[in-house]
C-alpha atoms as a PDB file:
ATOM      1  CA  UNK A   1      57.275 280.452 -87.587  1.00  0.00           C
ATOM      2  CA  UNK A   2      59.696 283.112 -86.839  1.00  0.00           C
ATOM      3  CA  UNK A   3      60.581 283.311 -82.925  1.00  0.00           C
ATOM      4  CA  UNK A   4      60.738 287.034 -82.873  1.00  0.00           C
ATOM      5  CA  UNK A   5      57.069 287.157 -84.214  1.00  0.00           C
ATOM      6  CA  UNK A   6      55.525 285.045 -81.861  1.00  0.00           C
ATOM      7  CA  UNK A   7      52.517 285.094 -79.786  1.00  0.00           C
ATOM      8  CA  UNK A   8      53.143 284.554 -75.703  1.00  0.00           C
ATOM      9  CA  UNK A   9      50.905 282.272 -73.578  1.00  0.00           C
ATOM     10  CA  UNK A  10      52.028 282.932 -69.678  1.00  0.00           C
ATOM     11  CA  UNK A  11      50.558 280.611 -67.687  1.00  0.00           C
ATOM     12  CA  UNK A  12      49.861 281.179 -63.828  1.00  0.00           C
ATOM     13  CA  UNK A  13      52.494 278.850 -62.792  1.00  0.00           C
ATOM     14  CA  UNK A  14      55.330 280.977 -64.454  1.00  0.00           C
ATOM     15  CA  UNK A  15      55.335 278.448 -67.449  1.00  0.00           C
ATOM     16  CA  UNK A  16      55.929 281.257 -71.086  1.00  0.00           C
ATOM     17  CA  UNK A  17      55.148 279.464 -74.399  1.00  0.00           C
ATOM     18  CA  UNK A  18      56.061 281.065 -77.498  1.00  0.00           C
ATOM     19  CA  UNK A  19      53.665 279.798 -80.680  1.00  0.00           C
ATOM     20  CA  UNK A  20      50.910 281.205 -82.208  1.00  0.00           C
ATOM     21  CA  UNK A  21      47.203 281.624 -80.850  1.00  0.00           C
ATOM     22  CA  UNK A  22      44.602 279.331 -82.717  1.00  0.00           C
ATOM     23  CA  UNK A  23      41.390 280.584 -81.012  1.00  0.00           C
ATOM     24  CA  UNK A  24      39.850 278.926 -77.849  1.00  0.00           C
ATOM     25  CA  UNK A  25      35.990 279.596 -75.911  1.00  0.00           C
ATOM     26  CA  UNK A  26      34.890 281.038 -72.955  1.00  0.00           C
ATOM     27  CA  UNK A  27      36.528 278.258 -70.590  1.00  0.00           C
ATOM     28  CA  UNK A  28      39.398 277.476 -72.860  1.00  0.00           C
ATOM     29  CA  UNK A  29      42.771 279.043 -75.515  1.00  0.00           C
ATOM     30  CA  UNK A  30      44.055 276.805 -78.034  1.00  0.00           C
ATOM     31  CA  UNK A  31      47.858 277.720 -78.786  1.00  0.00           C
ATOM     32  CA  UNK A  32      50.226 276.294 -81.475  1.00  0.00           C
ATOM     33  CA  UNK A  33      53.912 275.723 -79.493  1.00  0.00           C
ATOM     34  CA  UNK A  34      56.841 273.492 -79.440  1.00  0.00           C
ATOM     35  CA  UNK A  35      55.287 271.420 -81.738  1.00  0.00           C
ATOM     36  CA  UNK A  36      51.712 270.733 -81.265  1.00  0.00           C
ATOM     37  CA  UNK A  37      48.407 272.377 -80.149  1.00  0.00           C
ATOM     38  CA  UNK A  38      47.639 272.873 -76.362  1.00  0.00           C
ATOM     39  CA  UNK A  39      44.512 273.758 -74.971  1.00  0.00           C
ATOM     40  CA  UNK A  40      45.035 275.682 -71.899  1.00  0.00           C
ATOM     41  CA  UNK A  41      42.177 276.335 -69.159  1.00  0.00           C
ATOM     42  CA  UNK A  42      41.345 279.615 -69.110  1.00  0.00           C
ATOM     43  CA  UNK A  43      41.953 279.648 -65.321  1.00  0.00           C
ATOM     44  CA  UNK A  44      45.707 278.292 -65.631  1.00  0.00           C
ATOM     45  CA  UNK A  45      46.333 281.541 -67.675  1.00  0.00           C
ATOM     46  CA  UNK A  46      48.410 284.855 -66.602  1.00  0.00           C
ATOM     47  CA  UNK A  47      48.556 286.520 -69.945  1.00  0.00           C
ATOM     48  CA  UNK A  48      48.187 285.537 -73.615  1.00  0.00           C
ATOM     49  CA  UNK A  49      49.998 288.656 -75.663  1.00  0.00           C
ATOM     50  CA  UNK A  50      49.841 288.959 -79.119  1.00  0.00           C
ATOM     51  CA  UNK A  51      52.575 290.561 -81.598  1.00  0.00           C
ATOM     52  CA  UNK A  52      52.668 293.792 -83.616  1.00  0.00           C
ATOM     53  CA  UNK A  53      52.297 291.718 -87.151  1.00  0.00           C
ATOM     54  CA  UNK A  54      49.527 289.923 -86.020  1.00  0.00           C
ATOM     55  CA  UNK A  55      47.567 292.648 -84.731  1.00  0.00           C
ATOM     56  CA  UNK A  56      48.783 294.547 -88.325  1.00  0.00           C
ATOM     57  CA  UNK A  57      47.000 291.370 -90.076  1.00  0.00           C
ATOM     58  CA  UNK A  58      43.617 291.902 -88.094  1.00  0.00           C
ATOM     59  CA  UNK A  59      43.743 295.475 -88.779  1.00  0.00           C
ATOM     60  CA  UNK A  60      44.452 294.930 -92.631  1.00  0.00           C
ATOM     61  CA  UNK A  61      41.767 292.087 -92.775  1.00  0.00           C
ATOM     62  CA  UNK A  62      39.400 294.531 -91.501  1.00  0.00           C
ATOM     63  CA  UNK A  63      39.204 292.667 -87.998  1.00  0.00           C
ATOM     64  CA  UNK A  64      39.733 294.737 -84.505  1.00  0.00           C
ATOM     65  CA  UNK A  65      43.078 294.475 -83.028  1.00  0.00           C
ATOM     66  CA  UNK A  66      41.483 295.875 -79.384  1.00  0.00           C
ATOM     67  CA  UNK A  67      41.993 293.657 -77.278  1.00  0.00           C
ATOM     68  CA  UNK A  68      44.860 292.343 -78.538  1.00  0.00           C
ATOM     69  CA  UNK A  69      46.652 292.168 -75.268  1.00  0.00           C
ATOM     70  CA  UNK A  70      44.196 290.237 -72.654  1.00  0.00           C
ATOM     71  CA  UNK A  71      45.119 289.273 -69.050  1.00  0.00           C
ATOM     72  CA  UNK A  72      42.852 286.579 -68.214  1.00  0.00           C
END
């Protein structure tokens, strides 16, 4: 994955991760980073922001990009 088109995960304790989001549920976000999959709590997180190409890709597959920035 190329740095410059990653996805951001800010956590509440000032912890950024650079990756890729991989879904998650109501109470959870699963990210791809520094080498594996976390699962962060959705209360633990500041900010999950996605980038231009990936909201591009939802718009191309036909999916909505709103939302595409969400501060939990």
């Amino acid at each position: 994955m190329n740095p410059a088109n990653a996805d951001t995960l800010e956590l509440n304790v000032g912890k950024m991760l650079k990756g890729q989001y991989m879904g998650g549920t109501q109470e959870t976000v699963r990210f791809h980073g520094q080498g594996d999959i976390k699962v962060a709590p959705r209360e633990d997180i500041l900010a999950l922001a996605f980038t231009v190409e990936d909201i591009a890709v939802a718009k191309s597959a036909g999916k909505s990009a709103i939302g595409a920035r969400r501060d939990y």
